[in-house]
N, C-alpha and C. Protein backbone atom coordinates (compact mmCIF):
# COMPACT_ATOMS: atom_id res chain seq x y z
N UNK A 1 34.75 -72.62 92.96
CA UNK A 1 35.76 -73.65 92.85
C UNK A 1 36.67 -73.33 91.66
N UNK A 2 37.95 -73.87 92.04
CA UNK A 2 38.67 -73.31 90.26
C UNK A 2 38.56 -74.21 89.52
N UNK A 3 39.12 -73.79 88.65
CA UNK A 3 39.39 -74.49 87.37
C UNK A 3 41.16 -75.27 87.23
N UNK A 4 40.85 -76.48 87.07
CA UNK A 4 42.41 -76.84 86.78
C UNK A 4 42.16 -77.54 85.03
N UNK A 5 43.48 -77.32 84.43
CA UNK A 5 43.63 -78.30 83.37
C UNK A 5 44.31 -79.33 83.30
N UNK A 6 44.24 -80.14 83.23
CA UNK A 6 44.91 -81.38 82.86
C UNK A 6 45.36 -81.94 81.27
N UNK A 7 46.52 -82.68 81.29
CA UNK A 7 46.62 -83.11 79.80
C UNK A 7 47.54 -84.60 80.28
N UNK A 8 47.28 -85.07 78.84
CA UNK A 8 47.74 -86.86 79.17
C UNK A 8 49.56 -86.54 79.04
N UNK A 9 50.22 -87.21 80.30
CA UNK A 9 51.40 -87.77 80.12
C UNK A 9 51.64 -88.29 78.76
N UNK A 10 51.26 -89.32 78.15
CA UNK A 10 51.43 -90.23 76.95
C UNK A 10 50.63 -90.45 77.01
N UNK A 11 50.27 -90.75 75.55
CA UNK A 11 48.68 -91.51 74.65
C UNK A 11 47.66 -90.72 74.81
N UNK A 12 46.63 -91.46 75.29
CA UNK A 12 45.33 -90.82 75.57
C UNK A 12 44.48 -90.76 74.68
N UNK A 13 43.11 -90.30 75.37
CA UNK A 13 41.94 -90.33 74.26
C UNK A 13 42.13 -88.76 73.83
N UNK A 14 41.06 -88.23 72.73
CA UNK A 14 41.55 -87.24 72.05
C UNK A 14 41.49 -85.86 73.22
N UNK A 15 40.15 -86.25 74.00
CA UNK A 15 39.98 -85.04 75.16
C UNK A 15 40.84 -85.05 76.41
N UNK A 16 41.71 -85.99 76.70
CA UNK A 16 42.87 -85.51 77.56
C UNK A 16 44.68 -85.45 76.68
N UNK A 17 44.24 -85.90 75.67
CA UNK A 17 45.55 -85.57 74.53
C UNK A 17 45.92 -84.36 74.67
N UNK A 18 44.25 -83.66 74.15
CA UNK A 18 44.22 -82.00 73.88
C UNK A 18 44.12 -80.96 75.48
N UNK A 19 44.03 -82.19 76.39
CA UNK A 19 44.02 -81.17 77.30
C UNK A 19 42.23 -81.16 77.54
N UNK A 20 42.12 -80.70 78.82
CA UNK A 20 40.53 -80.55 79.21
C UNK A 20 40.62 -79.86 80.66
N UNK A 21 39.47 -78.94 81.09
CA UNK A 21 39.51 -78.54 82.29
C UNK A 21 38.70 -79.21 83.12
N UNK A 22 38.75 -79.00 84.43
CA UNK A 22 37.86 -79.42 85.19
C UNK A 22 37.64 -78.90 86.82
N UNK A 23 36.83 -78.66 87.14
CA UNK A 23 36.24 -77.83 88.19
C UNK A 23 36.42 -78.46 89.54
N UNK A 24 37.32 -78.29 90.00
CA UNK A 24 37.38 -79.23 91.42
C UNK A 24 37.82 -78.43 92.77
N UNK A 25 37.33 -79.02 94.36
CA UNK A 25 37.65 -78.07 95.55
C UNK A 25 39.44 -77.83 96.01
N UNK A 26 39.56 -77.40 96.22
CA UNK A 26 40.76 -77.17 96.81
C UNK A 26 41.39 -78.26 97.66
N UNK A 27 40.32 -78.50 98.19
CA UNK A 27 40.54 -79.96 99.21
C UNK A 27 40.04 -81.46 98.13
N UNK A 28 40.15 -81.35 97.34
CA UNK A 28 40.16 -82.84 96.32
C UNK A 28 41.61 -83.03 96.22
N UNK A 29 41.63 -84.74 95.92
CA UNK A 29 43.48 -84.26 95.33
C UNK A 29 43.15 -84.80 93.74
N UNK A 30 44.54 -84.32 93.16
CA UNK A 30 44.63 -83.88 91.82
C UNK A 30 44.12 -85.05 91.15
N UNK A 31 43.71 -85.32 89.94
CA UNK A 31 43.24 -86.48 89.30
C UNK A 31 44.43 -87.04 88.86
N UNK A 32 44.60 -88.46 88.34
CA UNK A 32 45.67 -89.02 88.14
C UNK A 32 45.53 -89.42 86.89
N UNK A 33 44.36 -89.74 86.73
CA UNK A 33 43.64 -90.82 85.47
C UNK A 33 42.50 -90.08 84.41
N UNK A 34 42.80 -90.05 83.29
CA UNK A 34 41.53 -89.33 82.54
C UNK A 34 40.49 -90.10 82.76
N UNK A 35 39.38 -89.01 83.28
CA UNK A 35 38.09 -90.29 83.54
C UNK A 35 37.32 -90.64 82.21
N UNK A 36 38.00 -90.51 81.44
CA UNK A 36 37.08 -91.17 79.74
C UNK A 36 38.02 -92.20 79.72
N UNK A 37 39.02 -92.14 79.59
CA UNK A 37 39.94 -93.29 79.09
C UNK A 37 40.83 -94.14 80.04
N UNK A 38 41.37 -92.52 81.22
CA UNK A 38 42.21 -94.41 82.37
C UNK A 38 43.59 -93.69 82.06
N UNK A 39 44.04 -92.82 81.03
CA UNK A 39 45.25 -92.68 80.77
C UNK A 39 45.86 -91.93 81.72
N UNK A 40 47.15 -91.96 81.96
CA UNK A 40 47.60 -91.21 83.52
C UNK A 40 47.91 -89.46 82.34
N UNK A 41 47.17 -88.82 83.22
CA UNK A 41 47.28 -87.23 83.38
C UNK A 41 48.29 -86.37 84.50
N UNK A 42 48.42 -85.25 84.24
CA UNK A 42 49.10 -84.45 84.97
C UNK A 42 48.58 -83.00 84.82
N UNK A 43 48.08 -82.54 85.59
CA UNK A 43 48.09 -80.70 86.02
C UNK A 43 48.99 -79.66 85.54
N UNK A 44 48.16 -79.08 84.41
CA UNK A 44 49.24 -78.12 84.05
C UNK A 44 48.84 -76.95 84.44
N UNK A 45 50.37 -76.24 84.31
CA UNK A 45 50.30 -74.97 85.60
C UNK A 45 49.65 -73.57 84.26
N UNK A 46 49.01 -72.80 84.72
CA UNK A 46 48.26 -71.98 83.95
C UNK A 46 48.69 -70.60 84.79
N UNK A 47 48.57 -69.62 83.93
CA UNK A 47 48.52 -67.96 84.76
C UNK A 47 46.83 -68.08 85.20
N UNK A 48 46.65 -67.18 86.46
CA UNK A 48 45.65 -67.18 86.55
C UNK A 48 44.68 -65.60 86.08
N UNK A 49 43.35 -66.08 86.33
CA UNK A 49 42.20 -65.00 85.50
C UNK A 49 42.42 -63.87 86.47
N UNK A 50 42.59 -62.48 85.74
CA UNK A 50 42.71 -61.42 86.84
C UNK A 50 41.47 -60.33 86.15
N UNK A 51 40.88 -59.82 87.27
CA UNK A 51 39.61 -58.60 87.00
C UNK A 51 40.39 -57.19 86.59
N UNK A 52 39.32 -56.82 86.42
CA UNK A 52 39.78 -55.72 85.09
C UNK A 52 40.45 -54.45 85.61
N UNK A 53 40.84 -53.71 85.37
CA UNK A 53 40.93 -52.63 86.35
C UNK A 53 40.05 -51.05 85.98
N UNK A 54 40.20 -50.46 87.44
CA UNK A 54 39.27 -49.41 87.29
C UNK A 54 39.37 -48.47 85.47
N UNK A 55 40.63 -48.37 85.43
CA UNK A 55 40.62 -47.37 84.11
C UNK A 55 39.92 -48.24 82.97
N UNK A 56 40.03 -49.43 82.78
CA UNK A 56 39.47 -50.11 81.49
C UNK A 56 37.79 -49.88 82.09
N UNK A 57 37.16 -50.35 82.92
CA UNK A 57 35.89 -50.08 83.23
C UNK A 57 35.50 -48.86 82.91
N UNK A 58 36.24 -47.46 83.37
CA UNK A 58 35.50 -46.30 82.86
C UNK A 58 35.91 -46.18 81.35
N UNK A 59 36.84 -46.61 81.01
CA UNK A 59 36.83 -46.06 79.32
C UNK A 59 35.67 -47.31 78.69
N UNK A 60 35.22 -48.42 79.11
CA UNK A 60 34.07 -48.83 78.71
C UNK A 60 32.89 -48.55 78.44
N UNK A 61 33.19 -47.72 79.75
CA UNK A 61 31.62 -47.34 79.92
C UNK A 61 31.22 -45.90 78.85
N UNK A 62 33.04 -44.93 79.19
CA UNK A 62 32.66 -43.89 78.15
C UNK A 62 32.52 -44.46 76.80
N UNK A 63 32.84 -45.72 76.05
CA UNK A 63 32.98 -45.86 74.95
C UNK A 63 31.03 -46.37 74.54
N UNK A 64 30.61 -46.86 75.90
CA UNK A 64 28.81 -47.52 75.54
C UNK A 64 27.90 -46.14 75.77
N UNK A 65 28.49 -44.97 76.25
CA UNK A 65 27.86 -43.71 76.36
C UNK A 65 27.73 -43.36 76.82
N UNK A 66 27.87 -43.80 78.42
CA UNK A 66 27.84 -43.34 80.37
C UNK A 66 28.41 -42.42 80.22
N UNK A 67 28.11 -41.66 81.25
CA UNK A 67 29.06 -40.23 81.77
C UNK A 67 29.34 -40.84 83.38
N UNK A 68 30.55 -40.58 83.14
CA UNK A 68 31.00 -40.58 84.67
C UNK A 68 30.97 -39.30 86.22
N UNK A 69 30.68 -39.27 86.96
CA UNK A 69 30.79 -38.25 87.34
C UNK A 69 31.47 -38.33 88.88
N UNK A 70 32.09 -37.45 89.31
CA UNK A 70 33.30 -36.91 90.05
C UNK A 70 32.74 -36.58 91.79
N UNK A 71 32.07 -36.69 92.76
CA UNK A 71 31.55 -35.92 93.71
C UNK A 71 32.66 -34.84 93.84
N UNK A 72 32.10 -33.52 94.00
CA UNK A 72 32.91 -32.62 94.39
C UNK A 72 32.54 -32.18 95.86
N UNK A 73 31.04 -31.71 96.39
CA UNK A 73 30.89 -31.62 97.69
C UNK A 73 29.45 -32.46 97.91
N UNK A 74 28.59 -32.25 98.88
CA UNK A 74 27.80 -33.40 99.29
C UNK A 74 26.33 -32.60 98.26
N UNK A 75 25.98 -33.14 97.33
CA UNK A 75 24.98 -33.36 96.58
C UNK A 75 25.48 -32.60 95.58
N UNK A 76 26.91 -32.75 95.10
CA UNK A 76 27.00 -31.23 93.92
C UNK A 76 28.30 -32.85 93.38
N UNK A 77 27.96 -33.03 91.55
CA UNK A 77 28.75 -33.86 91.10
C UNK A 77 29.46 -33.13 90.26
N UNK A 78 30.90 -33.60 89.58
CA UNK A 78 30.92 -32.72 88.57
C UNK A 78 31.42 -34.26 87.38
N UNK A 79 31.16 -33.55 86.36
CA UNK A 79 30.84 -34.41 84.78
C UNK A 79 32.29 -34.43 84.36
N UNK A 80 33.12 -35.98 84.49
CA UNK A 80 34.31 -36.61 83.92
C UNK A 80 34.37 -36.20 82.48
N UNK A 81 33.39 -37.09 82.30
CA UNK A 81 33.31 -37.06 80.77
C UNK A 81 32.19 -37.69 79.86
């Protein structure tokens, strides 16, 4: 399920003042009301979380001490690095 954040239109208690997330289906509709306090909220729009890509993974791995290795033909590897 994602994650949305919310923050108070006006007023509010201190945890929808500052903003708070909350975990809801796709098929819910948006909250209107902070459920601590009642104060009307609104959905703020966020970039979303993106996975890492292949090159940062292998320079990870060379940096924790893995060797990577290359298939060259069928049971013969050869050593990246």
């Amino acid at each position: 399920m994602p994650l949305y954040v919310y923050e108070a239109k006006e007023g509010g208690c201190a945890r929808c003042r500052n903003g708070f997330e909350i975990s809801q289906s796709l098929k819910e509709p948006k909250l209107e009301k902070c459920p601590d306090c009642g104060a009307p909220v609104m959905r703020v729009i966020q970039a979303p979380a993106l996975g890492h890509s292949r090159t940062d993974l292998n320079y990870r791995a060379k940096r924790a001490g893995f060797h990577a290795l290359k298939r060259v033909q069928k049971g013969e590897y050869e050593k990246l690095y």
